[in-house]
Structure formats: structure tokens, C-alpha cells
Protein backbone atom coordinates (compact mmCIF):
# COMPACT_ATOMS: atom_id res chain seq x y z
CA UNK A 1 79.92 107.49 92.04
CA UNK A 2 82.87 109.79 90.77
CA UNK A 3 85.22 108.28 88.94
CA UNK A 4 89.16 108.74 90.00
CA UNK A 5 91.26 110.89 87.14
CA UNK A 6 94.78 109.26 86.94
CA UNK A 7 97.35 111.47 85.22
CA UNK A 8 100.79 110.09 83.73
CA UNK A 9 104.21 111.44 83.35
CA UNK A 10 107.57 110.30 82.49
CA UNK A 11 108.81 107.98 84.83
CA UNK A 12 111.56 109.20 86.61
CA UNK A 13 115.05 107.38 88.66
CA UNK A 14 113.47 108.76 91.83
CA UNK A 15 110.30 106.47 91.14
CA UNK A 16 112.29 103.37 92.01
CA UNK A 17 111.62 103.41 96.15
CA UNK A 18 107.55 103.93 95.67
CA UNK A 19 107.60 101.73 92.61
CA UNK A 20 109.73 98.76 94.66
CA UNK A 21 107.10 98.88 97.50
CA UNK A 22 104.23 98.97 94.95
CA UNK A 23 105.39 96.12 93.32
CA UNK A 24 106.46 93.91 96.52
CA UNK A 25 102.66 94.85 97.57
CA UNK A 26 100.96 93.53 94.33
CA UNK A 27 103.30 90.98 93.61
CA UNK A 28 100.46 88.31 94.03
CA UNK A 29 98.31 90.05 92.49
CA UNK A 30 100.03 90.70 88.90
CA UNK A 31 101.34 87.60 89.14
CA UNK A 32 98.76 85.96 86.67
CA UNK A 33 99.46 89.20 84.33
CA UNK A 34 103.11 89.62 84.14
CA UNK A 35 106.36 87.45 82.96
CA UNK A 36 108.07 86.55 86.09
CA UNK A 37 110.10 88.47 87.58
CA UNK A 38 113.90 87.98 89.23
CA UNK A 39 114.25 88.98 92.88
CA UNK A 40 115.95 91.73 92.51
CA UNK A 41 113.07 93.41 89.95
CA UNK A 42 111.10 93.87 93.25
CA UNK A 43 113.55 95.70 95.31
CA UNK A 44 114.81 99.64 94.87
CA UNK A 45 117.97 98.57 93.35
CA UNK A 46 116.41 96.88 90.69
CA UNK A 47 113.54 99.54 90.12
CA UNK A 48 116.64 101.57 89.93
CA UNK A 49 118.70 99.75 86.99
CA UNK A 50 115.16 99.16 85.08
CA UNK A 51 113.87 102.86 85.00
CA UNK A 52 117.47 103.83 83.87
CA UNK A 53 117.25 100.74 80.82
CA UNK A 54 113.90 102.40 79.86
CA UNK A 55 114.96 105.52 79.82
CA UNK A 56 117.72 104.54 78.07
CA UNK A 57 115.24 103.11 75.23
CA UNK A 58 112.95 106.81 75.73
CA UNK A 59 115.74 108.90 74.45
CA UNK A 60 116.19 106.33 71.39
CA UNK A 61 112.78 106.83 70.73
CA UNK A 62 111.84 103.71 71.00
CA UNK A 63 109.77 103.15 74.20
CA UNK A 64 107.36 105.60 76.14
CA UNK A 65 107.76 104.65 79.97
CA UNK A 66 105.19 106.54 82.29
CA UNK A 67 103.96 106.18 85.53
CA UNK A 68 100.16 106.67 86.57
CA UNK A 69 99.68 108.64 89.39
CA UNK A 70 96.60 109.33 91.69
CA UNK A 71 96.38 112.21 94.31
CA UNK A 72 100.34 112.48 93.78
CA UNK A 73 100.87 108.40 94.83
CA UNK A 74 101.93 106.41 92.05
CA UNK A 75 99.57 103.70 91.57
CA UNK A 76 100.88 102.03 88.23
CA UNK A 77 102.51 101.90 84.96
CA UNK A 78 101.29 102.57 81.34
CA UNK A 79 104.16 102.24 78.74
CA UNK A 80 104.04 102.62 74.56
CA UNK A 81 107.36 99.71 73.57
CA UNK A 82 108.44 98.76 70.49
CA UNK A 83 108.07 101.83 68.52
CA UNK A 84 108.68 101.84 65.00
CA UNK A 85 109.02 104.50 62.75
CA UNK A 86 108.68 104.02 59.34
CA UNK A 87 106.09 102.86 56.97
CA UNK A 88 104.44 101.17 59.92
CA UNK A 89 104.25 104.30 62.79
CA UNK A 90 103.05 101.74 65.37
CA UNK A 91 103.56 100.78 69.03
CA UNK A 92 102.47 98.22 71.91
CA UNK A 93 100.98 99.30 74.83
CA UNK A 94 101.12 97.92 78.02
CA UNK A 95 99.71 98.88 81.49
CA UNK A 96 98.86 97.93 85.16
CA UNK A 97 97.04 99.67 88.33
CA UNK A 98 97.50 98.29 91.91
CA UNK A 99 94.83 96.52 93.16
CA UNK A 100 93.92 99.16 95.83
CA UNK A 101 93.26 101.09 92.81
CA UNK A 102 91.42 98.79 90.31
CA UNK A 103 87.46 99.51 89.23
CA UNK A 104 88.08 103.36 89.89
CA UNK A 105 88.66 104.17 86.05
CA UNK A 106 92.54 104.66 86.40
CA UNK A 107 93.63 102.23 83.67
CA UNK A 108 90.74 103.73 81.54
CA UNK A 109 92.15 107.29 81.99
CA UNK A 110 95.66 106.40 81.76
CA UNK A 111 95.48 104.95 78.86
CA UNK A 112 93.20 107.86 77.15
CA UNK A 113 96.02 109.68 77.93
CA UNK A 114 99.03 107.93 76.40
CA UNK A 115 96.99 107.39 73.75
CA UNK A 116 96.87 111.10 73.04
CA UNK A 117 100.84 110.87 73.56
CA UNK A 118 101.40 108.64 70.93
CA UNK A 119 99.31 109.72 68.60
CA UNK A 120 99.65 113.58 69.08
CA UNK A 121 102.81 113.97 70.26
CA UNK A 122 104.40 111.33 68.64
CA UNK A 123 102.20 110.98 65.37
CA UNK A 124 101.61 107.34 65.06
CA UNK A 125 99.33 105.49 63.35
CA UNK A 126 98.50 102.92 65.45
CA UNK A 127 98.51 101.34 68.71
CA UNK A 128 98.26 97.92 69.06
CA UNK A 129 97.85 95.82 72.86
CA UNK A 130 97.50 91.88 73.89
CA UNK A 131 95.30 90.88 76.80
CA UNK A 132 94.90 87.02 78.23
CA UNK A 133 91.82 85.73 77.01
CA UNK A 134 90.39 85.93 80.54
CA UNK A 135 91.43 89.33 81.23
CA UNK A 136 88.01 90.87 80.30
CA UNK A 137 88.46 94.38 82.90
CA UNK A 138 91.64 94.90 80.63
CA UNK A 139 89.62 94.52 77.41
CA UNK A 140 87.24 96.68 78.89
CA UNK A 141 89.82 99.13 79.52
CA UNK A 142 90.71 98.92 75.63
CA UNK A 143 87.66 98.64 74.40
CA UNK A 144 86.29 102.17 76.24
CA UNK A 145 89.42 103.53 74.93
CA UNK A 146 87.87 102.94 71.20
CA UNK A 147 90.55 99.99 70.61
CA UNK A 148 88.67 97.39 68.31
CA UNK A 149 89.57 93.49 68.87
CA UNK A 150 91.27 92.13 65.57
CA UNK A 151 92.60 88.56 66.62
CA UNK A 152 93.96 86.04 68.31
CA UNK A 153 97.56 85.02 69.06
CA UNK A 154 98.25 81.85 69.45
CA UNK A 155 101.50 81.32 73.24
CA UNK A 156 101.54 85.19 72.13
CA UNK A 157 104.05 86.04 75.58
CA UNK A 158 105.32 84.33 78.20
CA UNK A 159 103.11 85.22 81.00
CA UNK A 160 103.31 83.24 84.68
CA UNK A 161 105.29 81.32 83.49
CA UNK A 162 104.03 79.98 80.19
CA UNK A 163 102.92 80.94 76.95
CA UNK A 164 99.52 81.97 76.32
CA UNK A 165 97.11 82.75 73.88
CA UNK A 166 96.40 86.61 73.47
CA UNK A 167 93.34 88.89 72.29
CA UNK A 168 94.79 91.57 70.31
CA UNK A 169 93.46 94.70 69.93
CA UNK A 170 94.58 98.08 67.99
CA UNK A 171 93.91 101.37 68.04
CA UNK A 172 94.12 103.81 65.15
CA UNK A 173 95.18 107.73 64.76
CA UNK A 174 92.09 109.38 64.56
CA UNK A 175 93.47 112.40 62.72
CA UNK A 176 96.29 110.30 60.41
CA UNK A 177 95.53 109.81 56.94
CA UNK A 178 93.71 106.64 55.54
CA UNK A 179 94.81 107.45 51.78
């Protein structure tokens, strides 16, 4: 079987229409992954305001916002948030795919490729990502990436609703330093 090679760019204002309508499609479906969500997140408007906020945050520096996109059709999101700068050169990474799109090696691409942006193009030292214990294809997706598992956190975000316990994995530079 060939595997599907997602590519990511900057998210852009004119993603809000094809992001709305992906979202109101697999709002069931991330449910179980995602905070929840106001009305409004799921309709143009409010694609609208949030791509604006996060690229608001990209120009600070402080959060990587990208689409993934298959055969020119968005089909998700991979982001690097909380940068810091610093001693610490670090980042979170976060990252759906529709589920039209799942078990075709999107994520695993997409997030190959962010990598590369934040430790290439941004020089960091590490990446660092929290999956719900039971979300093995995501730790799959890390894991293939080279991220190693390094704990557990204890009502780590509030996901559907509650709090709940995260694996945490992290990913470091291959080309920083380690002296």
C-alpha cells in the first residue's frame, strides 16, 4: 500500500471556510481528543477570529500554527505552542487529521515535518507532546517520529470535558549540542 505524503504550511485567514466545515464534520469524532469547544469555534466566523489570535501569537514567536494538507484539501492541523526561548529552547506540539484521513500516514508525515521546522528553522532543543493514555495511534505517531515516552501527568489538560492523565513524550534536536 502507498502511504499518503501530507505537506504543511502556515495557516492562513482564508483557511477559516474549509477549516469550519472540517471541523463541523469531525466534531464527533475529536470530541474525545479536544477541550470543548464554544459554538461559534465551529463556524467560519470563529475559524476566522482564531487563525487571526494565532497568527497573532506566530509573529511573537511564540506559536507555530500550520495546516496539513493532502492533494491541496486541508485535512488537519499540526501546531508547535508555547515556545520559549531561552535556556530552555522548547515547544509543545499538538496535531489532528480528519477521520477520512486517519491510518494513511498523514499525522506521521506532518509531524516529521514540523519537527524539521522547529528544530531547523527555529533551532530548538526540544519538542515535547501529551497524548491520553488510550490514544495509542497518536503515540504511534510520536513514537515513529523518534519521540521517546518520559512520563506521566497526572489531570495534565482538560480534555472532553475533564481532566486527564497524559503520556508525555519529547523529542530532542538531533544536531543541538548536548555539552
Amino acid at each position: 500500500m502507498i502511504r499518503a505524503m501530507a505537506r504543511v504550511r502556515l495557516i492562513a485567514v482564508e483557511d477559516a471556510a474549509p477549516l469550519s466545515e472540517l471541523l463541523r464534520v469531525n466534531r464527533e469524532f475529536l470530541a474525545p481528543w479536544e477541550p470543548v469547544r464554544p459554538e461559534e469555534y465551529f463556524t467560519t466566523d470563529g475559524q476566522r477570529r482564531a487563525i487571526e489570535e494565532v497568527l497573532e501569537h506566530y509573529e511573537y514567536g511564540t506559536l507555530v500554527p500550520y495546516v496539513i494538507v493532502d492533494q491541496d484539501q486541508i485535512v488537519g492541523r499540526v501546531t508547535l505552542s508555547n515556545v520559549v526561548r531561552g535556556a530552555f529552547q522548547s515547544c509543545n506540539l499538538g496535531y489532528w487529521v480528519a477521520s477520512a484521513h486517519n491510518g494513511r500516514g498523514l499525522a506521521t508525515s506532518a509531524v516529521r515535518d514540523i519537527m524539521t521546522v522547529g528544530f531547523r528553522a527555529l533551532g530548538l532543543h526540544r519538542i515535547e507532546a501529551g497524548t491520553l493514555l488510550h490514544n495509542i495511534p497518536s503515540q504511534r505517531v510520536l513514537e515513529r517520529n523518534g519521540f521517546v515516552r518520559f512520563g506521566l501527568a497526572p489531570h495534565y489538560l482538560n480534555i472532553a470535558g475533564r481532566w486527564q492523565d497524559h503520556a508525555m513524550y519529547q523529542a530532542l534536536n538531533p544536531e543541538a549540542s548536548q555539552g
